[in-house]
C-alpha atoms as a PDB file:
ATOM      1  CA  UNK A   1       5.341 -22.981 -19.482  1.00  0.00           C
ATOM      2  CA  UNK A   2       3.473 -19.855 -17.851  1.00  0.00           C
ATOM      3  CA  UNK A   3       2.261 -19.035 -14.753  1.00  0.00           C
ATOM      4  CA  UNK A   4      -0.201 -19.800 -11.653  1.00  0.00           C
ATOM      5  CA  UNK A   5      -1.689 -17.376 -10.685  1.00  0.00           C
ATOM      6  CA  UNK A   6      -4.495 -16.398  -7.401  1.00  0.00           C
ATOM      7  CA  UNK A   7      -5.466 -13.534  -6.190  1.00  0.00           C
ATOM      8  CA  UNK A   8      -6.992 -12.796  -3.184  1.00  0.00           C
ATOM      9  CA  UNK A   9      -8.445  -9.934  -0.726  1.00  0.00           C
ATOM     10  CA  UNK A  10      -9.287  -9.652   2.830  1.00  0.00           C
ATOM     11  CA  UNK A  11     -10.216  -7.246   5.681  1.00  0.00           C
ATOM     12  CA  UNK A  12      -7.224  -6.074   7.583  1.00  0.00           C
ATOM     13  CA  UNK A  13      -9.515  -3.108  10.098  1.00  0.00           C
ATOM     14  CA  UNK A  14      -8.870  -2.904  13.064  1.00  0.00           C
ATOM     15  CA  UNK A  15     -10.719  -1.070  16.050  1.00  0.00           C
ATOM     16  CA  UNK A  16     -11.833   1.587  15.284  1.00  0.00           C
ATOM     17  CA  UNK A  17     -12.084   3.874  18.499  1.00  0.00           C
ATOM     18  CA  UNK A  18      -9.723   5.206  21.388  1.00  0.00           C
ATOM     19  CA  UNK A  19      -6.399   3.312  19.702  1.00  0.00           C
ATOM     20  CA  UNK A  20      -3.349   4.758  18.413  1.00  0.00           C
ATOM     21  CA  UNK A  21      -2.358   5.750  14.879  1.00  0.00           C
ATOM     22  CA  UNK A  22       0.341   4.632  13.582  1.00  0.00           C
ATOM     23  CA  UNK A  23       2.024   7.138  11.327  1.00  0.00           C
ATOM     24  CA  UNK A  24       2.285  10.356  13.028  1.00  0.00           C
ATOM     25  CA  UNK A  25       3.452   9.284  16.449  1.00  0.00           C
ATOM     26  CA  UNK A  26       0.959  11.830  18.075  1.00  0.00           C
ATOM     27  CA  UNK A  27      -0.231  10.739  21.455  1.00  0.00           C
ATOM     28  CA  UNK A  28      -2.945  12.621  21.123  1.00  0.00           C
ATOM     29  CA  UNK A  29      -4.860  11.267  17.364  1.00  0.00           C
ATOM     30  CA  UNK A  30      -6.648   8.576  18.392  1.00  0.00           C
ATOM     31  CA  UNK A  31      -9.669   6.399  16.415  1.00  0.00           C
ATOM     32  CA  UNK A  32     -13.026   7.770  16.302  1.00  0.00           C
ATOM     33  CA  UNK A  33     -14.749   5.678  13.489  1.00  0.00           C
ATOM     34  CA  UNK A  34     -13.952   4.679  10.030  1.00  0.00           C
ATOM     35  CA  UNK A  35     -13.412   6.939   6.512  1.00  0.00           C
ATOM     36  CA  UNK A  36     -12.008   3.647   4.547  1.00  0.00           C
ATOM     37  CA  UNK A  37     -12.364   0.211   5.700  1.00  0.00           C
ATOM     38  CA  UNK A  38      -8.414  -1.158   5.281  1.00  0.00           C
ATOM     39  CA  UNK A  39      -7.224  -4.795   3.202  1.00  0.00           C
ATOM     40  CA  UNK A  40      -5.086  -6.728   2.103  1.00  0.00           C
ATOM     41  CA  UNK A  41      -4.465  -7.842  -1.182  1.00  0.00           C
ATOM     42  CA  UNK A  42      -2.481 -11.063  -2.097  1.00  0.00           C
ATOM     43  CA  UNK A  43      -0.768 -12.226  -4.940  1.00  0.00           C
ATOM     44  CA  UNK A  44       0.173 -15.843  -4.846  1.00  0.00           C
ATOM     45  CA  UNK A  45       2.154 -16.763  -8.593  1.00  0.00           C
ATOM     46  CA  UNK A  46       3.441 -20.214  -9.166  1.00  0.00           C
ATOM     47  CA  UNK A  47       5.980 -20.468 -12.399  1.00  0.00           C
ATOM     48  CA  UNK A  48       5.477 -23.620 -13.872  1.00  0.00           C
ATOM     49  CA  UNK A  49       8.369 -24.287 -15.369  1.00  0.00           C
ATOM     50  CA  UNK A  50      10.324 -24.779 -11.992  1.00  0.00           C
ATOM     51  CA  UNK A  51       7.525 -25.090  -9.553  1.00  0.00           C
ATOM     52  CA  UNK A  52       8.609 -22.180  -7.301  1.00  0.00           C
ATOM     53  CA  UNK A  53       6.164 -19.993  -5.572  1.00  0.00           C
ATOM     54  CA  UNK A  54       6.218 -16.349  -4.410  1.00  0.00           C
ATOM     55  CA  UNK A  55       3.044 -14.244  -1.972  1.00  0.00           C
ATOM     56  CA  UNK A  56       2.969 -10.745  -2.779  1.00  0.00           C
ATOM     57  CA  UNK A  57       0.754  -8.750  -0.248  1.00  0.00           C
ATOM     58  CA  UNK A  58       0.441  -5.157  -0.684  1.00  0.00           C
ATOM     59  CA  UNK A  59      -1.600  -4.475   3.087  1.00  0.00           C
ATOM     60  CA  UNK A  60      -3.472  -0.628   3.296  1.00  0.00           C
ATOM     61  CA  UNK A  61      -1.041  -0.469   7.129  1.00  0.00           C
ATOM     62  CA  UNK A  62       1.776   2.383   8.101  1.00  0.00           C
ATOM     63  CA  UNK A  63       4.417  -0.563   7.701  1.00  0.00           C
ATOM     64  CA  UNK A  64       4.334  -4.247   8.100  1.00  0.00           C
ATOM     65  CA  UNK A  65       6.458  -5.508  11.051  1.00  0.00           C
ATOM     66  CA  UNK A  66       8.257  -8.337  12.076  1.00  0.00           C
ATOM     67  CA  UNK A  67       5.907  -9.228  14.496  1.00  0.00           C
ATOM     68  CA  UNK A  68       3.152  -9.532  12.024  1.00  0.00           C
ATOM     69  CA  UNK A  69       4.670 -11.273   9.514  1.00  0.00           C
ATOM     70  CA  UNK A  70       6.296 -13.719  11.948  1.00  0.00           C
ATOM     71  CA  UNK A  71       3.251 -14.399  13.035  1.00  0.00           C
ATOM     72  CA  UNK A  72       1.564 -14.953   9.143  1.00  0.00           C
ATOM     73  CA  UNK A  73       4.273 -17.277   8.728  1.00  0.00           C
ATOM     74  CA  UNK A  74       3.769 -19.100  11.454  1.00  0.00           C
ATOM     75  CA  UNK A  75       0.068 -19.775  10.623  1.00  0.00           C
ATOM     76  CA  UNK A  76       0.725 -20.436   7.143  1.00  0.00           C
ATOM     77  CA  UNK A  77       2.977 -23.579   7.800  1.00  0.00           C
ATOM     78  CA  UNK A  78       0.413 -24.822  10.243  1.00  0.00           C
ATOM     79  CA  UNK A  79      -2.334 -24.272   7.420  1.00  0.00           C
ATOM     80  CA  UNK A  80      -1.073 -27.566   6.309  1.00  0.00           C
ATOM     81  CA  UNK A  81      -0.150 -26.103   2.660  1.00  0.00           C
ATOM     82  CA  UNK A  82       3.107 -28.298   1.465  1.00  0.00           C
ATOM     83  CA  UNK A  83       5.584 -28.215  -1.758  1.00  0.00           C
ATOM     84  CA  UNK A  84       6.870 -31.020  -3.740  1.00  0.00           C
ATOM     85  CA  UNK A  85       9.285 -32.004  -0.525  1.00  0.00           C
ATOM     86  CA  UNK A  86       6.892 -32.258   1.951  1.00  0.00           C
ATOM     87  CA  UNK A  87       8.036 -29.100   3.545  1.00  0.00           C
ATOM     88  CA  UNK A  88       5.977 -25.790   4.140  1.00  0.00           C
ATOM     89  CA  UNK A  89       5.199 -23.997   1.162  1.00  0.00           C
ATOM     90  CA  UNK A  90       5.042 -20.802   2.419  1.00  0.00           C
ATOM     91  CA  UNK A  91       8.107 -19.685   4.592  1.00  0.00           C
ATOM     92  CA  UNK A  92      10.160 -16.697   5.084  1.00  0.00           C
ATOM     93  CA  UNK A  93      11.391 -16.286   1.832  1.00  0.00           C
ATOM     94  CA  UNK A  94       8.887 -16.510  -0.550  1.00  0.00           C
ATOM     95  CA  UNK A  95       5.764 -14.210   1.189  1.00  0.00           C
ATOM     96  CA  UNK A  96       6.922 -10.359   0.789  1.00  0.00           C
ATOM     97  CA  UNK A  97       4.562  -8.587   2.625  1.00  0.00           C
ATOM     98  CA  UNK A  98       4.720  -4.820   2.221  1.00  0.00           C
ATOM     99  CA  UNK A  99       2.423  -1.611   3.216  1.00  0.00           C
ATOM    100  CA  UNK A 100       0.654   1.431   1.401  1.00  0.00           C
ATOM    101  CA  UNK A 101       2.374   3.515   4.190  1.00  0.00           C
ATOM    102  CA  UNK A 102      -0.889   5.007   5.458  1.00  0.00           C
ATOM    103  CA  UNK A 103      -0.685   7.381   8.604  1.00  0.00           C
ATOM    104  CA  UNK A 104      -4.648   6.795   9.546  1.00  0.00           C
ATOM    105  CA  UNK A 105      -4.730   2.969  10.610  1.00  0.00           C
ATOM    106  CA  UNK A 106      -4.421   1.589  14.511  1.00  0.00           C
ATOM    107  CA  UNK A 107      -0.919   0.736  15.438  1.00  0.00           C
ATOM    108  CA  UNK A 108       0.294  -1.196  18.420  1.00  0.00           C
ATOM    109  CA  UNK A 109       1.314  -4.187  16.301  1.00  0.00           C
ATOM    110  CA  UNK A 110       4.987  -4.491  16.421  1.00  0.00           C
ATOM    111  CA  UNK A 111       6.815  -5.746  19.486  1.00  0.00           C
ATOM    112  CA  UNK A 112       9.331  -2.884  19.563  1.00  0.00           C
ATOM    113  CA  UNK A 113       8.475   0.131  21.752  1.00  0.00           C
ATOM    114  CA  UNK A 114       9.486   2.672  19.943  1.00  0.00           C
ATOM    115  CA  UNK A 115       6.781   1.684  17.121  1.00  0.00           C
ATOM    116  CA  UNK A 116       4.172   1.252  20.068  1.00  0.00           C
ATOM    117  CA  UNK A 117       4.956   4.374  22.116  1.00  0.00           C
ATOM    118  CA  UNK A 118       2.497   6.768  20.667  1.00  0.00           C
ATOM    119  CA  UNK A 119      -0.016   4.307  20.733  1.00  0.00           C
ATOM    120  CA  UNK A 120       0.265   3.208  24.466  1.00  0.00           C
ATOM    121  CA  UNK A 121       1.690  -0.486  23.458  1.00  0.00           C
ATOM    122  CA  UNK A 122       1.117  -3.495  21.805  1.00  0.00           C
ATOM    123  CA  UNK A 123      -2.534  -4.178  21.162  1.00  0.00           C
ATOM    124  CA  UNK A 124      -3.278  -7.454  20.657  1.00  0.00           C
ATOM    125  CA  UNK A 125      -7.103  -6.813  19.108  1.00  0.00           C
ATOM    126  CA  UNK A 126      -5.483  -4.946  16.338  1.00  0.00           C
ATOM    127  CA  UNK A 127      -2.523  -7.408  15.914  1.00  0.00           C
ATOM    128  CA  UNK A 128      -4.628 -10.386  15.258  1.00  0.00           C
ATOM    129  CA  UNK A 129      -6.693  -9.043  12.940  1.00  0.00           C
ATOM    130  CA  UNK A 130      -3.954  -7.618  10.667  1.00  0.00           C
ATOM    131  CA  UNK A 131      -2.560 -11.074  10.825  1.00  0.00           C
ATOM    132  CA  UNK A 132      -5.462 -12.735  10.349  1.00  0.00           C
ATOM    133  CA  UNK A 133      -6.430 -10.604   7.051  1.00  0.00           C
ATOM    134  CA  UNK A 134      -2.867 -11.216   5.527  1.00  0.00           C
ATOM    135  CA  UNK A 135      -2.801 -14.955   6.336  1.00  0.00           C
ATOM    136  CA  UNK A 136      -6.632 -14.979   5.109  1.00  0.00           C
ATOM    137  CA  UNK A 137      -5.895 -13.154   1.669  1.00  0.00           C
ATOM    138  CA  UNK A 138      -3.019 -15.468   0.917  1.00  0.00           C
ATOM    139  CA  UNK A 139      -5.139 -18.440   1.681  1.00  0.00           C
ATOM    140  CA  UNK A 140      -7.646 -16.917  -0.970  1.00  0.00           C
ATOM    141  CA  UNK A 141      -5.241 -16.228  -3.515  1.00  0.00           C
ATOM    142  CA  UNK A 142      -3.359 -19.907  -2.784  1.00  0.00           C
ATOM    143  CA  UNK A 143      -6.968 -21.696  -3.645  1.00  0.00           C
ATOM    144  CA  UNK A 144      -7.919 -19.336  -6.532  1.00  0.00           C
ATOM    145  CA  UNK A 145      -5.021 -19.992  -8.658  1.00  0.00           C
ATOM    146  CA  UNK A 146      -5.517 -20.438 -12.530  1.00  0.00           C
ATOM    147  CA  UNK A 147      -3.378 -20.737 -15.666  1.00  0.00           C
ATOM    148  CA  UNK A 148      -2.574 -17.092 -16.580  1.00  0.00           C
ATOM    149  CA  UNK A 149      -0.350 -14.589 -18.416  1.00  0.00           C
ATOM    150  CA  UNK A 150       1.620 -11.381 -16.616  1.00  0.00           C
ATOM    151  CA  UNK A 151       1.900  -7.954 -18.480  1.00  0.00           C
ATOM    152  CA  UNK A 152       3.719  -4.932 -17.460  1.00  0.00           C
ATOM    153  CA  UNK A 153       3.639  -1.309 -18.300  1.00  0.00           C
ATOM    154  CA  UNK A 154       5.406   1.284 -16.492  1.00  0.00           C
ATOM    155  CA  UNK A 155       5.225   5.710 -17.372  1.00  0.00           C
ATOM    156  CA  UNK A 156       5.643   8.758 -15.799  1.00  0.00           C
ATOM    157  CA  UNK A 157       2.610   9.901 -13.556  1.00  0.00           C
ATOM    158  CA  UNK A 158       3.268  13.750 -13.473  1.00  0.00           C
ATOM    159  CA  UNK A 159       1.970  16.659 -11.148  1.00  0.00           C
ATOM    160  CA  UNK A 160       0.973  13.889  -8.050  1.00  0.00           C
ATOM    161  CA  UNK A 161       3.330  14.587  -5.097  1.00  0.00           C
ATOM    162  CA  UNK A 162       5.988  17.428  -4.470  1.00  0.00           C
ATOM    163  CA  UNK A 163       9.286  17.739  -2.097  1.00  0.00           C
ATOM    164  CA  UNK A 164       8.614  18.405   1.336  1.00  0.00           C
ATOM    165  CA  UNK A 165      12.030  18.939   2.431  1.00  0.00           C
ATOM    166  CA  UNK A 166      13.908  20.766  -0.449  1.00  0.00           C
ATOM    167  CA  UNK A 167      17.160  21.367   1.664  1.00  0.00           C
ATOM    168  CA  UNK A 168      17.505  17.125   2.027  1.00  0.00           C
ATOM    169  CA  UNK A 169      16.548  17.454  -1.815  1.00  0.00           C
ATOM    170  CA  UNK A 170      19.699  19.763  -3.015  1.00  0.00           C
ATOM    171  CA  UNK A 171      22.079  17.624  -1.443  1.00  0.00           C
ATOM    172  CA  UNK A 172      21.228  15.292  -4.415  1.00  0.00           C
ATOM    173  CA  UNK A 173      24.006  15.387  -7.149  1.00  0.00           C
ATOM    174  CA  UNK A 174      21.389  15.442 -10.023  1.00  0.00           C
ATOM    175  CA  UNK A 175      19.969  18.540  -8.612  1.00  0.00           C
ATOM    176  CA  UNK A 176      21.822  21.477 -10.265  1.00  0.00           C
ATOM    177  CA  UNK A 177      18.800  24.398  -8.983  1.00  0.00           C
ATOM    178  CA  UNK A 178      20.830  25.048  -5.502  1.00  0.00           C
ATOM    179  CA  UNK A 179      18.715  28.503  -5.219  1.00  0.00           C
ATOM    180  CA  UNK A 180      15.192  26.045  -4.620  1.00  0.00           C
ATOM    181  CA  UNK A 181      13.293  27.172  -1.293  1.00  0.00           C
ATOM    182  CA  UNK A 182      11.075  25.404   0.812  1.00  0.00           C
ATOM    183  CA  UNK A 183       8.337  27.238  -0.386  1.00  0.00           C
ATOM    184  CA  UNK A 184       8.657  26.257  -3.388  1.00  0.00           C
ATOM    185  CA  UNK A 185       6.832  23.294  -5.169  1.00  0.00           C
ATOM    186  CA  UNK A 186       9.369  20.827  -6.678  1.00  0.00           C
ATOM    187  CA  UNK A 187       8.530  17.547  -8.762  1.00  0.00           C
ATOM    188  CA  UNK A 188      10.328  14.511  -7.968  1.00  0.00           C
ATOM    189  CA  UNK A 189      12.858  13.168 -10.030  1.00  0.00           C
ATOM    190  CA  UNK A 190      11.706   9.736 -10.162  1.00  0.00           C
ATOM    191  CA  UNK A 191       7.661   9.790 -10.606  1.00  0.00           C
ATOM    192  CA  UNK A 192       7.210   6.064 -12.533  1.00  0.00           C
ATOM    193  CA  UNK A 193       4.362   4.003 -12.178  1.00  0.00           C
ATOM    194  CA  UNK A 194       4.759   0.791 -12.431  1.00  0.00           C
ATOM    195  CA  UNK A 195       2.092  -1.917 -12.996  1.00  0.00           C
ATOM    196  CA  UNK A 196       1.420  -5.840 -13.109  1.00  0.00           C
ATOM    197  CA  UNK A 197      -1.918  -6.783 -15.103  1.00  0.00           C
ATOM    198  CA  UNK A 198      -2.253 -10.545 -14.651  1.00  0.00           C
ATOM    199  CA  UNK A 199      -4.973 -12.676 -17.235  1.00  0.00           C
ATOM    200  CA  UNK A 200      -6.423 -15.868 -17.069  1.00  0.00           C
ATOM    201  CA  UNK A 201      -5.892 -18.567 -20.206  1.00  0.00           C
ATOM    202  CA  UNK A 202      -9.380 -16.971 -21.520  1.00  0.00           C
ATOM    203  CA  UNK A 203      -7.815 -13.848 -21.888  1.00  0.00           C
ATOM    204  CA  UNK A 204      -9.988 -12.166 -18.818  1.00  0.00           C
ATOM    205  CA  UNK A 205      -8.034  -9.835 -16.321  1.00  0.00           C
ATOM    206  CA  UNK A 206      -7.748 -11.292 -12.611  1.00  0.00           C
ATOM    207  CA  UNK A 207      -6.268  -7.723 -10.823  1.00  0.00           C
ATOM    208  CA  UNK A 208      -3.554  -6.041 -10.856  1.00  0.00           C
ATOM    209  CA  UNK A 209      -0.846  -4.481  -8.734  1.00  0.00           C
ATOM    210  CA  UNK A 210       0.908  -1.153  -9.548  1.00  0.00           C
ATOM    211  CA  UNK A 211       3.950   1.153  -7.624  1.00  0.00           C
ATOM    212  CA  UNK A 212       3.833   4.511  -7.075  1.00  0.00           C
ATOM    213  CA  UNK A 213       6.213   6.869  -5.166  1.00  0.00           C
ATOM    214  CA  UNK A 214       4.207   8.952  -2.801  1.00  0.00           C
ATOM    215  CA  UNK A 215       3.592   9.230   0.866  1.00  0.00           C
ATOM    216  CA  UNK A 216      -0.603   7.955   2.126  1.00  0.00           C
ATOM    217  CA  UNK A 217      -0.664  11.619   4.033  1.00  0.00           C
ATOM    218  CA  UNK A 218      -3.470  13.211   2.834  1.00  0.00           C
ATOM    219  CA  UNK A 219      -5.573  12.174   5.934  1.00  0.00           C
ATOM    220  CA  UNK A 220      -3.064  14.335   8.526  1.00  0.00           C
ATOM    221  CA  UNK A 221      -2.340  14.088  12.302  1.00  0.00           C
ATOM    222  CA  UNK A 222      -6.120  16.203  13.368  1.00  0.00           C
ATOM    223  CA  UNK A 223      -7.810  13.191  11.697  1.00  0.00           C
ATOM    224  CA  UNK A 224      -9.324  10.752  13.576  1.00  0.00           C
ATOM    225  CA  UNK A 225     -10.876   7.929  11.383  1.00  0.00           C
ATOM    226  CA  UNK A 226      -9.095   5.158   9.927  1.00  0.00           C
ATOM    227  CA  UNK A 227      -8.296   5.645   6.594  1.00  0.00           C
ATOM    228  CA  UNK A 228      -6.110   4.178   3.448  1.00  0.00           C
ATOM    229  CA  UNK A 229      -6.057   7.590   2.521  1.00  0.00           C
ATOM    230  CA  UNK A 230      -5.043   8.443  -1.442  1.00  0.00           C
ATOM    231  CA  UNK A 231      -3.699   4.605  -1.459  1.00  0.00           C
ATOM    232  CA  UNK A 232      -6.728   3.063  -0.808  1.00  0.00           C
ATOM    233  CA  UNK A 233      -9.319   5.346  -2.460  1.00  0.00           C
ATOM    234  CA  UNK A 234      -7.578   5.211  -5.434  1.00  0.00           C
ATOM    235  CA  UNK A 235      -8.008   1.158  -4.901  1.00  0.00           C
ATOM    236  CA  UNK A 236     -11.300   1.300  -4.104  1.00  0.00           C
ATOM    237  CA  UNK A 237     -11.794   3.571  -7.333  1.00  0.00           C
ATOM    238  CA  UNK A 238     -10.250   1.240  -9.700  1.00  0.00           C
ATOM    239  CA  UNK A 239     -11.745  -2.037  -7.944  1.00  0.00           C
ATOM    240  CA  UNK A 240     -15.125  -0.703  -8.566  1.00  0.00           C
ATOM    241  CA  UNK A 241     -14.481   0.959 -11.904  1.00  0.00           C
ATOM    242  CA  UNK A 242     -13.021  -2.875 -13.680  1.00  0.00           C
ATOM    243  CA  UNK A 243     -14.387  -5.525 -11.058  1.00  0.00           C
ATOM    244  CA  UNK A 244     -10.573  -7.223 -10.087  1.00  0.00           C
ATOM    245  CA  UNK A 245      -8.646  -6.792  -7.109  1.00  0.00           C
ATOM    246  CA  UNK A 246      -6.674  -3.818  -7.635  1.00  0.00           C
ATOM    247  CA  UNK A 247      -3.467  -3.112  -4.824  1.00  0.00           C
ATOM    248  CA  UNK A 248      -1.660   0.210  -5.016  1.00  0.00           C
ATOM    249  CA  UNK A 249       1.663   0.009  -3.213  1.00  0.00           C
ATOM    250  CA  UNK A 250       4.111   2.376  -2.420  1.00  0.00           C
ATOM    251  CA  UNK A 251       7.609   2.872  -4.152  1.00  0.00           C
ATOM    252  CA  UNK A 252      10.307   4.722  -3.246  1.00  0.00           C
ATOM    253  CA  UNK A 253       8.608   7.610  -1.447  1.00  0.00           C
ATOM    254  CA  UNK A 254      11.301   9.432   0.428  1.00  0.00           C
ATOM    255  CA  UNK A 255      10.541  12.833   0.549  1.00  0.00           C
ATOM    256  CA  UNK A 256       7.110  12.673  -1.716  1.00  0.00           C
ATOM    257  CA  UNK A 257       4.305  14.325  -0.077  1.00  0.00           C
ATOM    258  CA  UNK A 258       0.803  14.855  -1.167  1.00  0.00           C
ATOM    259  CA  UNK A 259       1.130  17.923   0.641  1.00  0.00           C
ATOM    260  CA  UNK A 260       4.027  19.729  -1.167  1.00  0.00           C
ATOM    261  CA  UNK A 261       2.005  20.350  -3.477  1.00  0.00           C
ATOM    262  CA  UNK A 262      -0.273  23.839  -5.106  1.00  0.00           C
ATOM    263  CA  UNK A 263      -3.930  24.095  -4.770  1.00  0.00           C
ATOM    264  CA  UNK A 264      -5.540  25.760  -7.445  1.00  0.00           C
ATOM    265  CA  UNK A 265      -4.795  29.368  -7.129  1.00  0.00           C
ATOM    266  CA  UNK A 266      -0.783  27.549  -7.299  1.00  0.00           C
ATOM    267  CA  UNK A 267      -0.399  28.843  -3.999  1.00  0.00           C
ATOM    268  CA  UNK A 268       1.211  25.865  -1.932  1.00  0.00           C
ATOM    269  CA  UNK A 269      -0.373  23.443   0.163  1.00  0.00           C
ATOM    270  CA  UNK A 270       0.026  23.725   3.870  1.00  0.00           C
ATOM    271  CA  UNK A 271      -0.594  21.015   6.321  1.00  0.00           C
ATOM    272  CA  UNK A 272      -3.664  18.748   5.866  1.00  0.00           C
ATOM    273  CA  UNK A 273      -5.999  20.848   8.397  1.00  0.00           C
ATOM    274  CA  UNK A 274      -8.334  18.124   9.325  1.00  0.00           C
ATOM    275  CA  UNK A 275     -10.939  19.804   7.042  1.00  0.00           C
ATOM    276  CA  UNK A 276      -9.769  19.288   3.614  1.00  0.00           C
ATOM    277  CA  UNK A 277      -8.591  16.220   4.218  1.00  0.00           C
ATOM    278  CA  UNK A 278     -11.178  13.835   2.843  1.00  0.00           C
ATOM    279  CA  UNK A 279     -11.177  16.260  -0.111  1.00  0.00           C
ATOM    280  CA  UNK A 280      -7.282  16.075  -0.583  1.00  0.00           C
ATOM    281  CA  UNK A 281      -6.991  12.119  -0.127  1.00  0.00           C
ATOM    282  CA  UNK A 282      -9.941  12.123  -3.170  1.00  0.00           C
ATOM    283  CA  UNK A 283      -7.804  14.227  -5.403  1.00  0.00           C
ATOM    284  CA  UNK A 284      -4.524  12.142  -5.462  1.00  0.00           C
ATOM    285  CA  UNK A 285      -6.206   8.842  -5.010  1.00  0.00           C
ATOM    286  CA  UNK A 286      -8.015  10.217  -8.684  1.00  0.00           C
ATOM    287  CA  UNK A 287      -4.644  10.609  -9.881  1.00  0.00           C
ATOM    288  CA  UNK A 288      -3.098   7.546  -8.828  1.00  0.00           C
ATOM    289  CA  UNK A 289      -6.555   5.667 -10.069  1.00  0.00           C
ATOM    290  CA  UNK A 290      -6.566   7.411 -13.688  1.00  0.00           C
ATOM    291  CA  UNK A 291      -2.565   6.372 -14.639  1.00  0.00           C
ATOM    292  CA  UNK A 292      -2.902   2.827 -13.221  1.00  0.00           C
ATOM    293  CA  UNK A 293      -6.108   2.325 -15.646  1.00  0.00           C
ATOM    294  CA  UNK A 294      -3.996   4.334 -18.777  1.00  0.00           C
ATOM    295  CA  UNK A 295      -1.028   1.406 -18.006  1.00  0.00           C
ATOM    296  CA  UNK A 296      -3.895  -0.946 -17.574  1.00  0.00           C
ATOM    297  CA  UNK A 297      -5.441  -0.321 -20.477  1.00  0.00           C
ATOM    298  CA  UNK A 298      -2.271  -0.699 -22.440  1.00  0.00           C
ATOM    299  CA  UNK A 299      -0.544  -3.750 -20.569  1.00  0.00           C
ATOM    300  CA  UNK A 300      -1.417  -6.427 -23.404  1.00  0.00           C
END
């Protein structure tokens, strides 16, 4: 019977100067103004044929907490929104929030200290408007829903992301090359994009969603503006370059650093420097932006 499907966007930044990051847990890298505003993008996807519903949220945040989604759950049930039963239709089981993993947004939005340390606690400013930007894009997506279609396409996205700790790498059966150094730059094993292209009855894309394996660190701990860093460019590339909501979440990024990487002499990277940042968080967001419009292009 197909699908329902809504998709919706909203603004997730927080304050911008004298807070916390939340990534690097240095005391010291505090806000100073803004390189990338940050979202979040929600999915909402109703299968007809059984009437269950599922909230996908990819949010441009280091992580999303308990705290925070607690707290989007709690305003979704008193948004009023109910199933078939009468009961909420949003609850803790069907709205999987998850994060692009940046290191460059405001933290101080989890209620467990050791996530709030480096930031000098919980701060409430930044916590409500993360919540309010999750709970707001869901909202979006709930009331845009249309007939539609889901494709997928998945393929290797090579040379984007390297080891950065190659003696937690040999310990993994598969790797035979025990003589690897850490100056060396090693390729992942796993380096699959995945990506959702959802269409409306008429045939017309509504957004998409993709997964990549690599760590948001191109923006390192001397920066001081709030950033999405390759993540989000590489969102705001593709958003601008087809019109839909595009969200670029992580996968399985372990070990995978923008920075264990060669720059182009092949000499290796060393860490972001606070000058080449901006410049670094362009190249891999390009990377990220070009494979997820190949797979877009061939989803049909």
């Amino acid at each position: 019977m197909g699908f329902k499907i809504g998709i919706g966007k909203d603004d997730v930044t927080g304050p911008c100067l004298e807070i916390g990051f939340m990534g690097m847990s240095r005391f010291c890298q505090t806000g100073k103004g803004i390189h990338t505003r940050l979202h979040s993008r929600a999915f909402v996807i109703e299968d007809l044929a059984n009437n269950k519903i599922v909230a996908i949220v990819c949010a441009d945040l280091g992580a999303c907490t308990l705290a925070v989604k607690g707290e989007v759950i709690k305003k979704l049930k008193d948004s009023g929104l109910l199933d078939q039963h009468g009961q909420p239709l949003f609850n803790d089981n069907n709205v999987m929030i998850t994060a692009t993993h940046t290191h460059s947004g405001p933290g101080g939005y989890s209620h467990y200290l050791v996530y709030n340390a480096s930031i000098r606690g919980f701060n409430q400013q930044n916590f409500e408007q993360i919540v309010k930007g999750i709970h707001g894009s869901i909202i979006k997506a709930y009331h845009n829903k249309q007939t539609g279609k889901i494709f997928i396409h998945s393929a290797d996205l090579n040379e984007c992301g390297g080891i950065r700790s190659i003696g937690a790498y040999k310990m993994n059966p598969e790797v035979t090359d025990k003589e690897l150094t850490e100056d060396m730059v090693v390729e992942p094993l796993y380096k699959k994009m995945t990506l959702l292209k959802f269409l409306n009855d008429q045939d017309e894309s509504i957004g998409t969603i993709n997964w990549f394996a690599l760590h948001p660190t191109n923006m390192g701990e001397l920066n001081k503006l709030i950033s999405g860093d390759n993540k989000g460019y590489a969102e705001q590339l593709f958003e601008k370059s087809t019109g839909v909501i595009a969200a670029f979440a992580n996968s399985c990024c372990g070990d995978i650093s923008p920075n264990s990487w060669k720059d182009d002499q092949g000499a290796k990277f060393k860490r972001p420097d606070g000058k080449t940042d901006a410049l670094r968080t362009e190249i891999f967001a390009k990377k990220q932006f070009k494979k997820a419009l190949d797979l877009y292009d061939m989803a049909n």
